[in-house]
Protein backbone atom coordinates (compact mmCIF):
# COMPACT_ATOMS: atom_id res chain seq x y z
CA UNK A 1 35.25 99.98 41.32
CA UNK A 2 32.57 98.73 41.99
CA UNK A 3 30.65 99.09 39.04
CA UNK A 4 33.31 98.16 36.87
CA UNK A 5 33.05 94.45 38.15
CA UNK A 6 29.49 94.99 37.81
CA UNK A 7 30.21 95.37 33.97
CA UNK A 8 32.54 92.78 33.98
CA UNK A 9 30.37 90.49 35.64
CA UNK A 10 27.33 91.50 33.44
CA UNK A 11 29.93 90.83 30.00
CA UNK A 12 30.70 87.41 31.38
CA UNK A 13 27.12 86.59 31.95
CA UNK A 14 26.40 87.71 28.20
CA UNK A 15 29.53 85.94 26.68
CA UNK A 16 27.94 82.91 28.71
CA UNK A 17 24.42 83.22 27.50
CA UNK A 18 25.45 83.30 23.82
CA UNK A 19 25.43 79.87 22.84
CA UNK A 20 21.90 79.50 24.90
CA UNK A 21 20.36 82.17 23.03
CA UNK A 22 21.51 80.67 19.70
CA UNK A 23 20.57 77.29 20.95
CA UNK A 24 16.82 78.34 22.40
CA UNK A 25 16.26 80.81 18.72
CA UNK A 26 16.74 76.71 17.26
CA UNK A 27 17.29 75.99 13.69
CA UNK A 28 19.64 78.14 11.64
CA UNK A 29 20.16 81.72 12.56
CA UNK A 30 20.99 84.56 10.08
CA UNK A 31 24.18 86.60 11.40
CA UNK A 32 21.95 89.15 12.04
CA UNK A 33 18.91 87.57 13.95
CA UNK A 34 22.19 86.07 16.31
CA UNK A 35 23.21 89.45 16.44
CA UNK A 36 19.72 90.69 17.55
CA UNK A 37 19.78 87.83 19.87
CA UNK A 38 23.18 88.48 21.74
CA UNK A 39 21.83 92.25 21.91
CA UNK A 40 18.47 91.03 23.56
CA UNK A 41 20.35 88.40 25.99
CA UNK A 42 22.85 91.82 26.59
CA UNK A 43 19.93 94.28 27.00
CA UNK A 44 18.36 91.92 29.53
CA UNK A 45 21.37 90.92 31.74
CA UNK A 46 22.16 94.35 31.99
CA UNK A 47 18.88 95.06 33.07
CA UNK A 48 19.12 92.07 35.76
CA UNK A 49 22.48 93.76 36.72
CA UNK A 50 20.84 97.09 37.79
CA UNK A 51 18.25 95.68 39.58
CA UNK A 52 20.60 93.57 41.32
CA UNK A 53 22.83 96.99 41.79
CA UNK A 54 19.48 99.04 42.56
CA UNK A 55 18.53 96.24 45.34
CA UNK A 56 21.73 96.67 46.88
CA UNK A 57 21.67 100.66 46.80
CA UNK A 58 18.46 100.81 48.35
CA UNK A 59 19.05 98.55 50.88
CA UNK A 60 22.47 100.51 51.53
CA UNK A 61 20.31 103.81 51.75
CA UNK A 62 17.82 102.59 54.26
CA UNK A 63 20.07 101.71 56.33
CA UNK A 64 21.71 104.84 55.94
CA UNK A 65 18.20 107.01 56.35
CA UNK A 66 17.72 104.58 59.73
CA UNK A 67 20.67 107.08 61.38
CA UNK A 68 19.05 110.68 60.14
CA UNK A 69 16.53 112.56 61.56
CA UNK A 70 14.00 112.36 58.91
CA UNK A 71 14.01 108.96 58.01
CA UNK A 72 11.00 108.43 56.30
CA UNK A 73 11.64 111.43 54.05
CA UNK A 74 14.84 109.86 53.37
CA UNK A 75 13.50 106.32 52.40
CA UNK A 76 10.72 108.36 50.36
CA UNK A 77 13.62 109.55 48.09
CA UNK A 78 15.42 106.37 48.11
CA UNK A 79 12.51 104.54 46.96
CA UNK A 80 11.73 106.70 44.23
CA UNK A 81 15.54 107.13 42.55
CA UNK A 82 15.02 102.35 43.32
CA UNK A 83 11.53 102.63 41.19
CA UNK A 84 13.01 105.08 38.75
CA UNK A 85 16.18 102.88 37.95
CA UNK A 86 13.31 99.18 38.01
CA UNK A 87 11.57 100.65 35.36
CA UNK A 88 14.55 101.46 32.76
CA UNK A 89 15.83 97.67 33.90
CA UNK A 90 12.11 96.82 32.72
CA UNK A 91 12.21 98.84 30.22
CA UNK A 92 15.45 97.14 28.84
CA UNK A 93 14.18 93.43 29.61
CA UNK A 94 11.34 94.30 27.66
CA UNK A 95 13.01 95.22 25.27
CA UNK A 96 15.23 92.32 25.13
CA UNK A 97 12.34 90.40 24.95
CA UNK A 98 10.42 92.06 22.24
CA UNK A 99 13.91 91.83 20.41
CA UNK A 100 14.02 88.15 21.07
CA UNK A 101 9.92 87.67 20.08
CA UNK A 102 11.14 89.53 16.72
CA UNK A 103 13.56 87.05 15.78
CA UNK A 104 11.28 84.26 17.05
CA UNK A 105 8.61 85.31 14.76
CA UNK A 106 10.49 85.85 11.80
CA UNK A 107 12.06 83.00 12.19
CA UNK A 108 8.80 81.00 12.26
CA UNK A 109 7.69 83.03 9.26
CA UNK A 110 10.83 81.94 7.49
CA UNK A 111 9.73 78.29 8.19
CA UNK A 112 6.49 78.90 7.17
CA UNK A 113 7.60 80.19 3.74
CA UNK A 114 9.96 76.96 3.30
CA UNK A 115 7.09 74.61 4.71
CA UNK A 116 4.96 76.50 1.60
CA UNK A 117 7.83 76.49 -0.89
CA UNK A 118 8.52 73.23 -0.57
CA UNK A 119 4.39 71.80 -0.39
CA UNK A 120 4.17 71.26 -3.80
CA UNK A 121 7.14 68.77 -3.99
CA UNK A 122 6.15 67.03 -1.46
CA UNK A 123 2.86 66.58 -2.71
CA UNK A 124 4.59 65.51 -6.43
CA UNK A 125 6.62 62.99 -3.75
CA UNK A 126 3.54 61.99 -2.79
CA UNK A 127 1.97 61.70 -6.05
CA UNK A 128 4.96 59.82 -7.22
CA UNK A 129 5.20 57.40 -4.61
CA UNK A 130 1.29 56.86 -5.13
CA UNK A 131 1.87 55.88 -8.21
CA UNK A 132 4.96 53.71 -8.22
CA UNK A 133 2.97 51.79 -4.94
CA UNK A 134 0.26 51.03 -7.19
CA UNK A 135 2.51 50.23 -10.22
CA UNK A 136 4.16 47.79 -7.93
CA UNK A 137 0.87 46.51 -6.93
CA UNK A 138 -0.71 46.23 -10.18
CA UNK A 139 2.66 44.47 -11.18
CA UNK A 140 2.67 41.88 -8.62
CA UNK A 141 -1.41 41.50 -8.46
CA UNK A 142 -0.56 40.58 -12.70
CA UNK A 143 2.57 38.21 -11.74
CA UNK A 144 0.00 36.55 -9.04
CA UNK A 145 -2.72 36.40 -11.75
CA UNK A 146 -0.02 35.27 -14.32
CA UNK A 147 1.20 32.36 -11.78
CA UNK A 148 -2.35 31.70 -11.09
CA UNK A 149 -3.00 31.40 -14.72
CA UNK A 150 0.17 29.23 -14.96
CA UNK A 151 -0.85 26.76 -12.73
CA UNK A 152 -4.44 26.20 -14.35
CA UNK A 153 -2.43 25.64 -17.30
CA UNK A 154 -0.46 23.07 -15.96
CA UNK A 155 -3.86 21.42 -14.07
CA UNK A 156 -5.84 21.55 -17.36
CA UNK A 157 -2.79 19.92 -19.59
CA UNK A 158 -2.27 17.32 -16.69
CA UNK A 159 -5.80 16.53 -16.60
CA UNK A 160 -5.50 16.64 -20.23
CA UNK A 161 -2.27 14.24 -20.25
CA UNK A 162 -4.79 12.63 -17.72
CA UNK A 163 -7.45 11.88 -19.83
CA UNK A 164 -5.55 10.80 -23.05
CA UNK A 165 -3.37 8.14 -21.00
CA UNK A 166 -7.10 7.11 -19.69
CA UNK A 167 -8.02 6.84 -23.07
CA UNK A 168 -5.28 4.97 -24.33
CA UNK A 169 -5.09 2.60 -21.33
CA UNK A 170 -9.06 2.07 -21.96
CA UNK A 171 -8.32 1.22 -25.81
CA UNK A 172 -5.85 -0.93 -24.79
CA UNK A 173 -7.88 -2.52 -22.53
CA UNK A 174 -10.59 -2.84 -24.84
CA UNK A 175 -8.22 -4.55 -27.35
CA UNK A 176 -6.77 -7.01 -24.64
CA UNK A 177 -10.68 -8.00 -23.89
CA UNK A 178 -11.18 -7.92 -27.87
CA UNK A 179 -8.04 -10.62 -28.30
CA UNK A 180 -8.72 -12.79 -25.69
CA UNK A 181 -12.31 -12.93 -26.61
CA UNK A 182 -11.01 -13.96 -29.86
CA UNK A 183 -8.68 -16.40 -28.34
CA UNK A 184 -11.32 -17.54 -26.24
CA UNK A 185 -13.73 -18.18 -29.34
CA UNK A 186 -10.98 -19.65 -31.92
CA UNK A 187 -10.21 -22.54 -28.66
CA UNK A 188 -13.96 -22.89 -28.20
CA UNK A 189 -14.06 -23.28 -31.85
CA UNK A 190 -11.26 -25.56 -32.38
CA UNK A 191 -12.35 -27.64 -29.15
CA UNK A 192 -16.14 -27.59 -30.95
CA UNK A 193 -14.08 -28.94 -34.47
CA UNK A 194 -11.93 -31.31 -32.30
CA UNK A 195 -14.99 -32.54 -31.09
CA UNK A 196 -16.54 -33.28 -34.19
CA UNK A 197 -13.78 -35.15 -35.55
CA UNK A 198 -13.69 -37.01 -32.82
C-alpha cells in the first residue's frame, strides 16, 4: 500500500515537473528532447522517492535492531541493503542528469548552427544598412552642399542686383550733377549776357 502511494506520489511530482523541465530546457524543444526531458525529471524523482523510502526503512530497521540481541549486526545489514538502494537512486539522478546535460548541449549546438547559418545575413544586413546610412548621408551632405550652393547664388546675384542698382543710382547721380551744372552755367551765362546788355 504503501508503495503504491509512493508511485502515485512520485507520478504527481513528475506530471508537476513537466512544464518546469520544458520551461528550464528554454527555447523550442523537439518532441523528443521533451521526451528525454520528462524521462530525466522521471528518472530523478523516482530516485528522490527511494531515498526518501530508503530513509524511512532504515530508520524503521534501527529501531527495530534497538529490540534484538545483536544490534549492531543488525544495523550493519540495514545500512548496507540503505547504501545499496542510495547508490541506484544516484545512479538514476545521474542519469537524469546526464539525460538532461544531453539535451542541454544539443540544444546549444542547435543554436550554434542557427547563430552560424544565419551570420552571413546578418552581416549582408549589416552591409546593407552600411550602405543605405552612407547613401543617406552622402544624400543629405549633397542637399546641404546644394542649399549651401543655393544661397551663394542668391548672395552673389543680390550683391550683383546690388552693384548694378549702385551703378545706375551713381549714373544717375552723375547726370543730375551733369544737368544742374549745366543749369548752373546757362544762368551764370545768361546773368553774364544780362549783364552786358545792361
Amino acid at each position: 500500500m504503501e508503495n503504491r502511494s509512493l508511485s502515485v506520489v512520485a507520478g504527481l511530482i513528475v506530471l508537476l515537473a513537466l512544464p518546469f523541465a520544458a520551461q528550464a530546457a528554454g527555447g523550442e524543444v523537439s518532441a523528443e528532447q521533451q521526451a528525454r526531458l520528462d524521462k530525466a525529471v522521471a528518472l530523478r524523482v523516482e530516485g528522490k522517492t527511494r531515498q526518501a523510502e530508503a530513509d524511512r526503512v532504515l530508520a524503521e530497521r534501527n529501531a527495530e535492531c534497538a529490540t534484538r540481541f545483536l544490534i549492531n549486526d543488525c544495523r550493519k545489514i540495514a545500512a548496507r541493503e540503505h547504501l545499496k538502494v542510495t547508490r541506484e537512486t544516484r545512479r538514476l539522478e545521474n542519469e537524469g542528469n546526464t539525460l538532461e546535460r544531453e539535451v542541454k548541449r544539443e540544444q546549444m549546438a542547435e543554436r550554434a548552427r542557427l547563430r552560424a547559418e544565419e551570420e552571413p545575413r546578418r552581416a549582408a544586413d549589416l552591409e546593407l544598412r552600411q550602405a543605405e546610412s552612407l547613401t543617406a548621408r552622402q544624400e543629405a551632405e549633397d542637399k546641404i552642399a546644394a542649399t549651401r550652393a543655393a544661397k551663394a547664388a542668391k548672395a552673389a546675384e543680390g550683391e550683383k542686383r546690388k552693384m548694378v542698382e549702385a551703378e545706375k543710382q551713381r549714373k544717375k547721380q552723375a547726370e543730375h550733377d551733369a544737368r544742374v551744372a549745366r543749369k548752373k552755367r546757362e544762368a551764370e551765362q545768361r546773368a553774364a549776357q544780362a549783364a552786358e546788355k545792361k
